[in-house]
N, C-alpha and C. Protein backbone atom coordinates (compact mmCIF):
# COMPACT_ATOMS: atom_id res chain seq x y z
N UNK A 1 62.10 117.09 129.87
CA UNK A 1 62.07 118.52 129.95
C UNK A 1 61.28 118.92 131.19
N UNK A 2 61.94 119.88 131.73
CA UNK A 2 61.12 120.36 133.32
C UNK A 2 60.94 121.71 132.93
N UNK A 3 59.71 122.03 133.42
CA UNK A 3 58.51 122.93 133.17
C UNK A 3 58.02 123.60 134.69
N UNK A 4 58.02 125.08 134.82
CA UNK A 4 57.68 125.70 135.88
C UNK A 4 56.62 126.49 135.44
N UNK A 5 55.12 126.07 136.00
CA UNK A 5 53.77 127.45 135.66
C UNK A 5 54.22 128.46 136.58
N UNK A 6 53.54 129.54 135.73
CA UNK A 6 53.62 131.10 136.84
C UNK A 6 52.25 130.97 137.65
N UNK A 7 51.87 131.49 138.18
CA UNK A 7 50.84 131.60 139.11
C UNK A 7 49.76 131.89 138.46
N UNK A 8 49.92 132.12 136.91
CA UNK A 8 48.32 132.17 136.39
C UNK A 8 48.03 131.51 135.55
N UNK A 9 48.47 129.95 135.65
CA UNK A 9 47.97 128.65 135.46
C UNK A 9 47.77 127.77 136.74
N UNK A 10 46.69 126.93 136.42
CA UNK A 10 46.03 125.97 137.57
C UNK A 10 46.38 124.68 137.78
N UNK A 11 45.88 123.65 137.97
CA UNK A 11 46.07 122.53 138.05
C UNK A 11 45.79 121.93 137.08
N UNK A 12 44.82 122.29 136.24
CA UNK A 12 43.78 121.73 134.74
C UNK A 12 45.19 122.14 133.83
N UNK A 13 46.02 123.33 133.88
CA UNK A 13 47.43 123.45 132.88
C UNK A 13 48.34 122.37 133.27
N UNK A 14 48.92 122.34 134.47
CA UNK A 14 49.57 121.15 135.21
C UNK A 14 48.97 119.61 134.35
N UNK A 15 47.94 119.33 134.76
CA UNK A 15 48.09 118.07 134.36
C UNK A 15 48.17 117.90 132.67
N UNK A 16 47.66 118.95 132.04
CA UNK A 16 47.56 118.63 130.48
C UNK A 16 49.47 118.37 130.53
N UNK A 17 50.51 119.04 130.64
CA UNK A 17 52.07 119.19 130.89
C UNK A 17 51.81 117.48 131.05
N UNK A 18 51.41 117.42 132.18
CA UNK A 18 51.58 115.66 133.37
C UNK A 18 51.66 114.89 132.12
N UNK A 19 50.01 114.84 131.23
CA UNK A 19 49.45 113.72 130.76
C UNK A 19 50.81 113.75 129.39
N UNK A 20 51.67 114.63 129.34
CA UNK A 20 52.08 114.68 127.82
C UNK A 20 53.72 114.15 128.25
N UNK A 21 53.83 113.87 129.68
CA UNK A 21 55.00 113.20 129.68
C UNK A 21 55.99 114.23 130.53
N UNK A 22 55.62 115.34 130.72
CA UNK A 22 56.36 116.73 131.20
C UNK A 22 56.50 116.85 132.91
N UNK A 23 57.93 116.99 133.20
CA UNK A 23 57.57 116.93 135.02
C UNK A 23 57.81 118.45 134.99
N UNK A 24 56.33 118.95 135.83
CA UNK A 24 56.27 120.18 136.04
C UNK A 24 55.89 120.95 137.01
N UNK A 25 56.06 121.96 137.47
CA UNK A 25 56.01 122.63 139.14
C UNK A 25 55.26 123.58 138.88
N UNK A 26 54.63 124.10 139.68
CA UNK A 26 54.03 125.55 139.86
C UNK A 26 54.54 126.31 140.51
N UNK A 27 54.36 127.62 140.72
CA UNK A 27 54.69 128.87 141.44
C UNK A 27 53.71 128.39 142.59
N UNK A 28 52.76 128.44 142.52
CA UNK A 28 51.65 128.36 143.59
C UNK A 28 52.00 127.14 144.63
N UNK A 29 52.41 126.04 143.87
CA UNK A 29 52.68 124.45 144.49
C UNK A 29 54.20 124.84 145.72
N UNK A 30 55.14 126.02 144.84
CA UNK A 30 56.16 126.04 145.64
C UNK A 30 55.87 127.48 146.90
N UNK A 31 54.60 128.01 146.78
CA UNK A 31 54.74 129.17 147.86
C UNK A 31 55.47 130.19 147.32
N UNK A 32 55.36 130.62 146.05
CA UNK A 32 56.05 131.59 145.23
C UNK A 32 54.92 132.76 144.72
N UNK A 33 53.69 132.42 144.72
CA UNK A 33 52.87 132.84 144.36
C UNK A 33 53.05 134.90 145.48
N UNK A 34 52.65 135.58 144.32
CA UNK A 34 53.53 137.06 144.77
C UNK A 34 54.46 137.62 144.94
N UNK A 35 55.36 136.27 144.45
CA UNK A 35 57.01 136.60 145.03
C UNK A 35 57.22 137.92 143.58
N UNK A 36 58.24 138.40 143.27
CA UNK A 36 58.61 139.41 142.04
C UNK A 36 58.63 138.10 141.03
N UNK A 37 59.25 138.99 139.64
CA UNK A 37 59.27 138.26 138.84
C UNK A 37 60.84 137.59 138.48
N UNK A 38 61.88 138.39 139.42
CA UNK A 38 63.35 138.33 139.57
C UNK A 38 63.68 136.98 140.22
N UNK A 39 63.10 136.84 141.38
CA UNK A 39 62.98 135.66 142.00
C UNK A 39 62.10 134.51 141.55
N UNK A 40 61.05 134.50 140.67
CA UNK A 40 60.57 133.02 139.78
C UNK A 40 61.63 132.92 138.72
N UNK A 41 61.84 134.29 138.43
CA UNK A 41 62.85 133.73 136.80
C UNK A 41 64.33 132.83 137.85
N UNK A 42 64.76 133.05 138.85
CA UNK A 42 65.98 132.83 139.47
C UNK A 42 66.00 131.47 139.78
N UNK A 43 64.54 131.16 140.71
CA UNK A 43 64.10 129.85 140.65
C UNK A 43 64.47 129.05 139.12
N UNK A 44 64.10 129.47 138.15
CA UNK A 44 63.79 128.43 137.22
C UNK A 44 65.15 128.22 136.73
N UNK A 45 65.85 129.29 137.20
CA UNK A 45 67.03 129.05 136.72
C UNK A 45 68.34 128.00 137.49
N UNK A 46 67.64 128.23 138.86
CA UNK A 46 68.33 127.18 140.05
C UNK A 46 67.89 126.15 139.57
N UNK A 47 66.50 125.89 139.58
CA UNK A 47 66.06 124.47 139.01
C UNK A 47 66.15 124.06 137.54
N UNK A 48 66.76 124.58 136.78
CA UNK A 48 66.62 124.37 135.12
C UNK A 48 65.58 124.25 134.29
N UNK A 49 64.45 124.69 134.94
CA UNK A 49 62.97 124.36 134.37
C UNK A 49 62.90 125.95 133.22
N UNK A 50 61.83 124.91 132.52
CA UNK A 50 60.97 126.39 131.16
C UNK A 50 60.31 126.99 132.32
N UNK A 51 60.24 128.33 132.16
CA UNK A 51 58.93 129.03 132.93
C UNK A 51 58.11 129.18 132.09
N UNK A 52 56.62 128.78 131.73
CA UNK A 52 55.33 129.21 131.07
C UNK A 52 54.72 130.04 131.85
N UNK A 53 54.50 131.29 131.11
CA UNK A 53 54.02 132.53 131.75
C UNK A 53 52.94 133.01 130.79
N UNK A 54 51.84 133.85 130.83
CA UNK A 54 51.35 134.61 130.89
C UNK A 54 51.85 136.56 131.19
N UNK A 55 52.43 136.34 132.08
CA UNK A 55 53.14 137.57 131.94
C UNK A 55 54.08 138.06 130.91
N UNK A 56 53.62 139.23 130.15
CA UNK A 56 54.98 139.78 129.08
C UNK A 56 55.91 140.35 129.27
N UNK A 57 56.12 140.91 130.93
CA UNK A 57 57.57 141.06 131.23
C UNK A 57 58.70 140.23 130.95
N UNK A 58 58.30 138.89 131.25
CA UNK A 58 59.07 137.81 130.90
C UNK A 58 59.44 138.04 129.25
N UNK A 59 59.27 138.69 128.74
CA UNK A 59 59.84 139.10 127.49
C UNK A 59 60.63 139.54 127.23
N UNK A 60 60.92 140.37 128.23
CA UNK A 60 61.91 141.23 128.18
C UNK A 60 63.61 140.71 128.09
N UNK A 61 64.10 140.15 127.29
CA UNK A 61 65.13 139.73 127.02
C UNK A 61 66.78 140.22 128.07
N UNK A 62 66.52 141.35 128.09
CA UNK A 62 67.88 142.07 128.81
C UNK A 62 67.66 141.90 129.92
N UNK A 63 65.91 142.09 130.54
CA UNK A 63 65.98 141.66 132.15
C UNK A 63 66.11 140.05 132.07
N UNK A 64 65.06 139.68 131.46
CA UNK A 64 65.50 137.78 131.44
C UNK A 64 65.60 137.47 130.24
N UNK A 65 67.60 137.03 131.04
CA UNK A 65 67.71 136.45 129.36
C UNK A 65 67.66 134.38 129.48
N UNK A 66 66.49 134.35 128.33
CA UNK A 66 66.23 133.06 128.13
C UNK A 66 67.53 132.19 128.13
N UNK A 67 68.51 131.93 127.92
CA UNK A 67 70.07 131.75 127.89
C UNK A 67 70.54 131.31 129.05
N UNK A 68 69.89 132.14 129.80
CA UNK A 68 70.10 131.04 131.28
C UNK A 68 69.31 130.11 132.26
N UNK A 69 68.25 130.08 131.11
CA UNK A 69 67.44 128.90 131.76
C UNK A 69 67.23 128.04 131.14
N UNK A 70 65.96 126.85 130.97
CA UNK A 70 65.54 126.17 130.41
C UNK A 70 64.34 126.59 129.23
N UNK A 71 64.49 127.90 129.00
CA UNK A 71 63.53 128.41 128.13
C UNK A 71 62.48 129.13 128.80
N UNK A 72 62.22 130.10 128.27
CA UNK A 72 61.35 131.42 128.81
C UNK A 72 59.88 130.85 127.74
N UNK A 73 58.59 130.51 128.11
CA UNK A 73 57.41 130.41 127.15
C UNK A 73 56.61 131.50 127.73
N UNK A 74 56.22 133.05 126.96
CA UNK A 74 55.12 133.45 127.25
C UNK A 74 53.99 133.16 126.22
N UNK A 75 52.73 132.90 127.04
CA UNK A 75 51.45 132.62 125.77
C UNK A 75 51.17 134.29 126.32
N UNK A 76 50.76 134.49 124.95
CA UNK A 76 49.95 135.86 124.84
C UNK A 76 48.68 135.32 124.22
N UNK A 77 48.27 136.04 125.13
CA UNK A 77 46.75 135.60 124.99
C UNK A 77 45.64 136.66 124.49
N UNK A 78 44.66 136.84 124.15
CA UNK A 78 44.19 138.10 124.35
C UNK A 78 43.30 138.22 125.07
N UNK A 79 43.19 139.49 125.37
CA UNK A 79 42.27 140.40 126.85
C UNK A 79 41.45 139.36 127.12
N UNK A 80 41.10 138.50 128.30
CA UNK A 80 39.93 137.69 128.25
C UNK A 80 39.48 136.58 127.98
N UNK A 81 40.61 135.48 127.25
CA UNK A 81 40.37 134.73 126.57
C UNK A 81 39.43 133.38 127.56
N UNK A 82 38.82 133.01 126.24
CA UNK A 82 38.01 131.61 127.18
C UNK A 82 39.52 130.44 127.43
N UNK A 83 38.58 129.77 128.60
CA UNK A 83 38.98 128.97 128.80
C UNK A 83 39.55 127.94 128.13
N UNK A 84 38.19 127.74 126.62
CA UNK A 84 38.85 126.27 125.51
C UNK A 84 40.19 127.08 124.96
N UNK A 85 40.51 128.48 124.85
CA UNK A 85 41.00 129.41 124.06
C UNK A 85 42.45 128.89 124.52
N UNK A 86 42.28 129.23 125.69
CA UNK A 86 44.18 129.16 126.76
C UNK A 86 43.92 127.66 126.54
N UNK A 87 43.56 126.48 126.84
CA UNK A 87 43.89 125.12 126.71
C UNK A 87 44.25 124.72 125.23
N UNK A 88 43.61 125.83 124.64
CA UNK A 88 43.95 125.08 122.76
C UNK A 88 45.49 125.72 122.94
N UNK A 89 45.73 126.66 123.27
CA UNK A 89 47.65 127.55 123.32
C UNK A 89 48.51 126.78 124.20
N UNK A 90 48.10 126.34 124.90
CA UNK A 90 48.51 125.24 126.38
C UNK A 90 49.26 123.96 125.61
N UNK A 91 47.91 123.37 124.34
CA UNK A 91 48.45 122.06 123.42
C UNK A 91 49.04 122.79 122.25
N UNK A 92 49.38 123.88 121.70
CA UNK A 92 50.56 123.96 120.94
C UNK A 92 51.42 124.18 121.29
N UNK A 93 51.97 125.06 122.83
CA UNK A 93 52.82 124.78 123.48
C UNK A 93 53.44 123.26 123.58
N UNK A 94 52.65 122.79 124.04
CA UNK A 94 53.08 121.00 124.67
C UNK A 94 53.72 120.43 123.04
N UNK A 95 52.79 120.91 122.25
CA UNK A 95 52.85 120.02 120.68
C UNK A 95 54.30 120.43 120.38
N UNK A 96 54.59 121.85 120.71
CA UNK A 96 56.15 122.13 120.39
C UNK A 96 56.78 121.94 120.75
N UNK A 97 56.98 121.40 122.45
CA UNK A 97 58.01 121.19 123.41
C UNK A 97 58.17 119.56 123.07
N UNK A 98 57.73 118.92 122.84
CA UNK A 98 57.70 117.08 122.17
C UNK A 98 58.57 117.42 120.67
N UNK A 99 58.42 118.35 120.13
CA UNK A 99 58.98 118.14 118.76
C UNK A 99 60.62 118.90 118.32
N UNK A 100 60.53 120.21 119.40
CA UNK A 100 61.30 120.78 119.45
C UNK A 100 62.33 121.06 120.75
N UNK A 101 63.82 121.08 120.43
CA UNK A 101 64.37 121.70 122.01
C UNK A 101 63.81 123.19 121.96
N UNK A 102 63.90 123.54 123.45
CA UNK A 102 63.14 125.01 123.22
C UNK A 102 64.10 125.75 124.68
N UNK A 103 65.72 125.14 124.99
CA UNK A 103 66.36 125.43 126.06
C UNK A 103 67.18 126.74 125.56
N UNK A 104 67.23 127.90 126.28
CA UNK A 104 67.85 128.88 126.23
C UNK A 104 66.93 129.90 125.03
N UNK A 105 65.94 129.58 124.72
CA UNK A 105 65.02 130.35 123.90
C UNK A 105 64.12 130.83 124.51
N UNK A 106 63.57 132.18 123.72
CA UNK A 106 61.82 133.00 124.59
C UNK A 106 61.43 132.36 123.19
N UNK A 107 59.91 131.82 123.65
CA UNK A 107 59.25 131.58 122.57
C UNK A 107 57.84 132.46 123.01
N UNK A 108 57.11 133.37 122.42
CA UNK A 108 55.65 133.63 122.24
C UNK A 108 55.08 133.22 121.03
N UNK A 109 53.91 132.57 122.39
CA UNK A 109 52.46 131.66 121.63
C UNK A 109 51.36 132.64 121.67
N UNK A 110 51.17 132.96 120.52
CA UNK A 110 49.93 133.72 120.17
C UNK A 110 48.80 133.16 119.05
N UNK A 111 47.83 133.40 119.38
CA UNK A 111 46.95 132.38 118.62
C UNK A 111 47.26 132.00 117.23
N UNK A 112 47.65 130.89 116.95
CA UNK A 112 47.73 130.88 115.27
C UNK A 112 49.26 130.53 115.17
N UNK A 113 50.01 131.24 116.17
CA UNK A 113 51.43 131.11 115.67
C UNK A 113 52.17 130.87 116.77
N UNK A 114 53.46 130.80 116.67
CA UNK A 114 54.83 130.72 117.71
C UNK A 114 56.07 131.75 116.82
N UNK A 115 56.36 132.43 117.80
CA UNK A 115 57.38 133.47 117.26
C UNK A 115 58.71 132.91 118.22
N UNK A 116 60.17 132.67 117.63
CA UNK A 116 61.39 132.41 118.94
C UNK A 116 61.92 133.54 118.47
N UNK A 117 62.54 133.57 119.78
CA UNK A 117 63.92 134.45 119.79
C UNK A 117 65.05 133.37 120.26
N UNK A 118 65.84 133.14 119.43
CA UNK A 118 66.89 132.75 119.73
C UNK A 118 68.13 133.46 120.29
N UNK A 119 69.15 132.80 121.27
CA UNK A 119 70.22 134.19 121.46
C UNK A 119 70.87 133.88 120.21
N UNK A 120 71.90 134.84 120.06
CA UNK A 120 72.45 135.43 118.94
C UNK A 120 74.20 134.42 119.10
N UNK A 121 74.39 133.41 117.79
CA UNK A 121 75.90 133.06 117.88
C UNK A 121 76.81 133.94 117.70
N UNK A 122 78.12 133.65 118.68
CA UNK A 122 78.85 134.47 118.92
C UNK A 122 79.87 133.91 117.47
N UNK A 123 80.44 134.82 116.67
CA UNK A 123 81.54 134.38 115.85
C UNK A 123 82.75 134.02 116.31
N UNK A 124 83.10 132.93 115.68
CA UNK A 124 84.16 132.08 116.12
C UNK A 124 85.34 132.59 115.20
């Protein structure tokens, strides 16, 4: 599974991804860092990678629909969170992407839980 950070994860998110078996890119690593959010989602979609975001635009289903990528992950975090806070959401992320496919889905990680949106089957 290939994995793209948004620009507001570091290298310390990167390698936890590394150590769990995950080949994964950054926004920052590719010179993307400021680009819109039209052009990272487009990227991930040229490259087939999950985008893990922080941003909740990426939520937005009608502007990006998870369906054409490798999976949309926003962690919602709250206002501020510590550091152990985002690395403990970082390993239930990882814990879910090992156990589960998570391609063409938005998943939000919020403390405690994981909510998907799946797209919707078309009737046959």
């Amino acid at each position: 599974m290939k994995f793209k950070l948004d620009e507001n994860f570091g290298t310390r998110t990167q390698r936890l991804f590394q150590e769990a078996g995950f080949d994964v890119h950054t926004v920052v690593q590719e010179s993307l860092q400021g680009a819109s959010d039209q052009v990272v989602y487009e990227t991930c979609c040229n490259e087939d990678r999950c985008l893990v975001t922080l941003d909740l635009d990426f939520s937005d289903i009608v502007r990006f629909p998870p369906d054409q990528l490798a999976g949309i992950i926003v962690i919602r975090a709250p206002h501020n969170p510590s550091l152990p806070l985002l690395e403990q959401m970082v390993a239930t992320v990882i814990r879910y992407c090992q156990d589960s496919p998570i391609a063409g889905q938005l998943l939000i990680v919020e403390v405690g839980r994981i909510r998907i949106h799946q797209p919707e089957s078309g009737s046959t």
